[in-house]
Each structure stands twice: as C-alpha cells, then as structure tokens.
C-alpha atoms as a PDB file:
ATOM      1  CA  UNK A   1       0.000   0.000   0.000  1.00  0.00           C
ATOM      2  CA  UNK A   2       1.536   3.287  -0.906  1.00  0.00           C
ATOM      3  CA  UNK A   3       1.747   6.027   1.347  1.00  0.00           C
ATOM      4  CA  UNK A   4      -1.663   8.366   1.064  1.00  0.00           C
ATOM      5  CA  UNK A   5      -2.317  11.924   2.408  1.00  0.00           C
ATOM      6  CA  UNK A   6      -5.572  10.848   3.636  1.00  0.00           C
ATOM      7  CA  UNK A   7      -5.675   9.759   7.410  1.00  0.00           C
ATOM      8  CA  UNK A   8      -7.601   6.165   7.890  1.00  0.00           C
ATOM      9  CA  UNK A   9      -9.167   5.427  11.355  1.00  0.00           C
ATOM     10  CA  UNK A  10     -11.342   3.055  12.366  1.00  0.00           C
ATOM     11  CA  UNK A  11     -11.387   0.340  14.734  1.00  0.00           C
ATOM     12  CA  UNK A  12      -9.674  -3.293  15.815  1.00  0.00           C
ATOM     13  CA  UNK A  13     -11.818  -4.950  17.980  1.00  0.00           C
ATOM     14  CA  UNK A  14     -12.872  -2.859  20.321  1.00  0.00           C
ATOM     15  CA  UNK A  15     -10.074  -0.276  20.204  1.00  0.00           C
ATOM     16  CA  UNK A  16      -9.993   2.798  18.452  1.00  0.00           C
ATOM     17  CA  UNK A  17      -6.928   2.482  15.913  1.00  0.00           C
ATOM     18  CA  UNK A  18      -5.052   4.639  12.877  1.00  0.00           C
ATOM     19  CA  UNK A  19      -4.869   2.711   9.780  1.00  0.00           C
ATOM     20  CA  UNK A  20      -1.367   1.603   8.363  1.00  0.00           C
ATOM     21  CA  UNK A  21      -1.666  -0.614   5.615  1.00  0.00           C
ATOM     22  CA  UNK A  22      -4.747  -3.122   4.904  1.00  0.00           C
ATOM     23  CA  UNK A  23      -4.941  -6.784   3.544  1.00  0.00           C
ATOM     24  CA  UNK A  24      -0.689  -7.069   3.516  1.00  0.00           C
ATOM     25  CA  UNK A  25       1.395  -9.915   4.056  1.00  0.00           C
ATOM     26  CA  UNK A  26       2.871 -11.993   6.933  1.00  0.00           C
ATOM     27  CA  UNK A  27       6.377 -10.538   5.890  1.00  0.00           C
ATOM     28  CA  UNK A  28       5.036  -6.812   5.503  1.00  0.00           C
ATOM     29  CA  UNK A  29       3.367  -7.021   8.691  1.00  0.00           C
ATOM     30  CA  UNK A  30       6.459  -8.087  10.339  1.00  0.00           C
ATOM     31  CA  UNK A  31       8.277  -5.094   9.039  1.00  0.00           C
ATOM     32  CA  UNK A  32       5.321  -2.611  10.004  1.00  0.00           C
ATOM     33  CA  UNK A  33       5.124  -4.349  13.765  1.00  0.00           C
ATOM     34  CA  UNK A  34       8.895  -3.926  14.540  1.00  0.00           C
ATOM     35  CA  UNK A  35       8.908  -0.435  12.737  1.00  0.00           C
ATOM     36  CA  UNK A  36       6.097   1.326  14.522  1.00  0.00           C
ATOM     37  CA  UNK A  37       7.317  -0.847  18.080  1.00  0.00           C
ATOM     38  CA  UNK A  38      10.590   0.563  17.895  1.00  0.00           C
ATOM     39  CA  UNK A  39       9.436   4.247  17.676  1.00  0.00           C
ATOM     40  CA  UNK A  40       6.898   3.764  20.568  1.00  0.00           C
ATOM     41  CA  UNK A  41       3.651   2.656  18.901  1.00  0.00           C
ATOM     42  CA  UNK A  42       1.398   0.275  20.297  1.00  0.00           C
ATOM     43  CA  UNK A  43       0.848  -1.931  17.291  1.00  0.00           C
ATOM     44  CA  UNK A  44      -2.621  -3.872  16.726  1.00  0.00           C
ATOM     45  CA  UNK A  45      -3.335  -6.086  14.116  1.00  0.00           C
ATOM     46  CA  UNK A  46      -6.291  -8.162  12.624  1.00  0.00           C
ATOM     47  CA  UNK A  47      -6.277 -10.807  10.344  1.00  0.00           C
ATOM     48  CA  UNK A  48      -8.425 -10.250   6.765  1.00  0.00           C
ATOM     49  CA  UNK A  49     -11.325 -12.990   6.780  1.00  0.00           C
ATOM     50  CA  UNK A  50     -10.257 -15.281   3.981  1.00  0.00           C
ATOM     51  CA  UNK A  51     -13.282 -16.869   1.337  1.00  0.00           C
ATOM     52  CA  UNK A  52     -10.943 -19.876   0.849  1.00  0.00           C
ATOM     53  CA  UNK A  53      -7.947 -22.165   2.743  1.00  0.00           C
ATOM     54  CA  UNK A  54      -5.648 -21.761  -0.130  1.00  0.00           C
ATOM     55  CA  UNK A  55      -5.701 -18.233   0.029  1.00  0.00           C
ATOM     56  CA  UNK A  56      -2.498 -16.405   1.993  1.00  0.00           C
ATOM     57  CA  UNK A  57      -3.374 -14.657   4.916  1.00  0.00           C
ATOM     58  CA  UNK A  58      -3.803 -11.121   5.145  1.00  0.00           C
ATOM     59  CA  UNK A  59      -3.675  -9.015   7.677  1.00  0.00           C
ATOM     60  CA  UNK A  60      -4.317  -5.084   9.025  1.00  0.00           C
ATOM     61  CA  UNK A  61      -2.225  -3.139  11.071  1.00  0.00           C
ATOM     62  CA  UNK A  62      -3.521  -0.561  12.890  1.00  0.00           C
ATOM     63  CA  UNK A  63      -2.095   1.987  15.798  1.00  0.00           C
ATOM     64  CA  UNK A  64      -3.676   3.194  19.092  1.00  0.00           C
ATOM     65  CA  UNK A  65      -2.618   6.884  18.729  1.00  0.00           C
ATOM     66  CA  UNK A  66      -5.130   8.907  16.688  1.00  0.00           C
ATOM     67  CA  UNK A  67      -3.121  11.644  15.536  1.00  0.00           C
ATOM     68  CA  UNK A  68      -0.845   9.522  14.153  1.00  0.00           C
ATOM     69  CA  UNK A  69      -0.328   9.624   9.985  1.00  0.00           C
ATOM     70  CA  UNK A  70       2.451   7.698   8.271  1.00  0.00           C
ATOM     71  CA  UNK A  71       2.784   9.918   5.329  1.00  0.00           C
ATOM     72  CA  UNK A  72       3.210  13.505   7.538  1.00  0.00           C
ATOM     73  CA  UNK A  73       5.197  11.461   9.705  1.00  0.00           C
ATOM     74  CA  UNK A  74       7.890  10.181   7.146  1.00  0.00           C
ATOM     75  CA  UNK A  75       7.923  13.134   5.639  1.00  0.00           C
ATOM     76  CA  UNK A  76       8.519  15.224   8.488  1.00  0.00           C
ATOM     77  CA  UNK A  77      11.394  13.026   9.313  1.00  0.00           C
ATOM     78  CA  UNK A  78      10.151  11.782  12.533  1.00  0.00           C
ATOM     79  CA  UNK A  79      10.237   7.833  12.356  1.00  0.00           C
ATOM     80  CA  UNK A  80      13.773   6.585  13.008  1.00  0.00           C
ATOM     81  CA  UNK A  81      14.880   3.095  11.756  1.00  0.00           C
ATOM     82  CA  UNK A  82      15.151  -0.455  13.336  1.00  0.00           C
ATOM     83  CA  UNK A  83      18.559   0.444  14.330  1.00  0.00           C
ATOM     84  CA  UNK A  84      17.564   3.670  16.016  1.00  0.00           C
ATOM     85  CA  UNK A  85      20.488   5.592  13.631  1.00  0.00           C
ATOM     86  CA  UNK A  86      18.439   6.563  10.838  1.00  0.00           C
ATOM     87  CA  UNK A  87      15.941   8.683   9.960  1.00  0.00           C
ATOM     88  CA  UNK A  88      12.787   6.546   8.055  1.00  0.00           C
ATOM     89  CA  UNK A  89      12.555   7.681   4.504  1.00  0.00           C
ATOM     90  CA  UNK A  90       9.317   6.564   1.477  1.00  0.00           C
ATOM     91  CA  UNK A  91      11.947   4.278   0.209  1.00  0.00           C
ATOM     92  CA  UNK A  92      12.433   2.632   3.224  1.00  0.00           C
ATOM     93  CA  UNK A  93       9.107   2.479   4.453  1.00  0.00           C
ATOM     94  CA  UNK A  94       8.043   0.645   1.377  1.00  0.00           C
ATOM     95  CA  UNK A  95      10.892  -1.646   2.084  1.00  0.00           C
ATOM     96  CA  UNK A  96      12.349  -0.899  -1.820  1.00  0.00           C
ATOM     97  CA  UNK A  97      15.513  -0.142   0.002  1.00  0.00           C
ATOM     98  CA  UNK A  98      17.536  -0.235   3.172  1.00  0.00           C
ATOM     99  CA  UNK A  99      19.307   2.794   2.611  1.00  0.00           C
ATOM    100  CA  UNK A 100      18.126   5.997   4.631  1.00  0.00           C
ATOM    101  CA  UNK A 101      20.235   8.058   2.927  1.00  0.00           C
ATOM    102  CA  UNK A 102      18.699   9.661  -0.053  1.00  0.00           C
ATOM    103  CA  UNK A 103      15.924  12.394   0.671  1.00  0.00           C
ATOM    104  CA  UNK A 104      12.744  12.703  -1.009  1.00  0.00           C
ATOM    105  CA  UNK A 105      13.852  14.964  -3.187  1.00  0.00           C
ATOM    106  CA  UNK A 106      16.757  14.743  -5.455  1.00  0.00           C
ATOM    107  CA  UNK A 107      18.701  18.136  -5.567  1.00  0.00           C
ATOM    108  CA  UNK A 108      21.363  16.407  -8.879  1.00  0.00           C
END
C-alpha cells in the first residue's frame, strides 16, 4: 500500500486504531510491527477474513494513537529506523531499500 495523504481510522476490535496498511502480508506485517514498536507505537493487528484455505493470509495493522499519519510522519522526518540511527525515509518504508540516505527529493 503506498503512502496516502488521507488519514484512515477506524477500529480493531474494540479499540480505536489509525490505519497503516490493509490486507498485507505476513512478511510486511512483520516489518510494520517492529517499525512502529521501535518508535513507541502500540501496534494492533487483525487478520483479513479469507473466502478460501488456499488463500495467503492477510492481515491489518492498525495503531492506538489517533493523531498519528504515516505519510506527515515520514515526511517530516520523525520515524527513526530499526537500528535507532536513521531517519525513516518513502523508500524505506516501502521496504524498496535499506538505505536511509537519499531524501525525497533529489537536488542532482
């Protein structure tokens, strides 16, 4: 799921959540979890209701602070990598690369 302007809320169970991503894999969800942990987000997550067995599971991932919106947030630079060294950029996010390096904008 690319990153969108618009902020998604709704709910996990009982709990009012923010949106991350919807219907995403067991690996992406991994990512996500250890991601938003690491920078001090209570992570909940739902599985997708599947119409057959053979289907992969999905899953949601959802956080308990309301204000929170991945896209201002990368962009403002205020998500740090795994390693706590790094400043989260689109690129990593999406997991495309593991390089924090390059900005969002290219100034060559």
């Amino acid at each position: 799921m690319a990153l969108a302007g618009k902020h998604m809320f709704g709910s996990i169970g009982e709990q009012r959540v923010t949106f991350i991503e919807k219907k995403i894999s067991a690996e992406r969800l991994d990512f996500l979890k250890r991601l938003l942990e690491c920078n001090g987000f209570e992570v909940l997550i739902q599985e997708e209701k599947r119409k057959s067995e053979e289907e992969p599971q999905l899953y949601t991932v959802g956080v308990t602070d309301m204000v929170f919106n991945p896209t201002v947030y990368i962009f403002q630079r205020r998500l740090k990598t795994l390693d706590g060294q790094h400043v989260v950029n689109q690129d990593y996010w999406n997991q495309l690369s593991e390089d924090s390096k390059p900005q969002y904008w290219k100034n060559s």
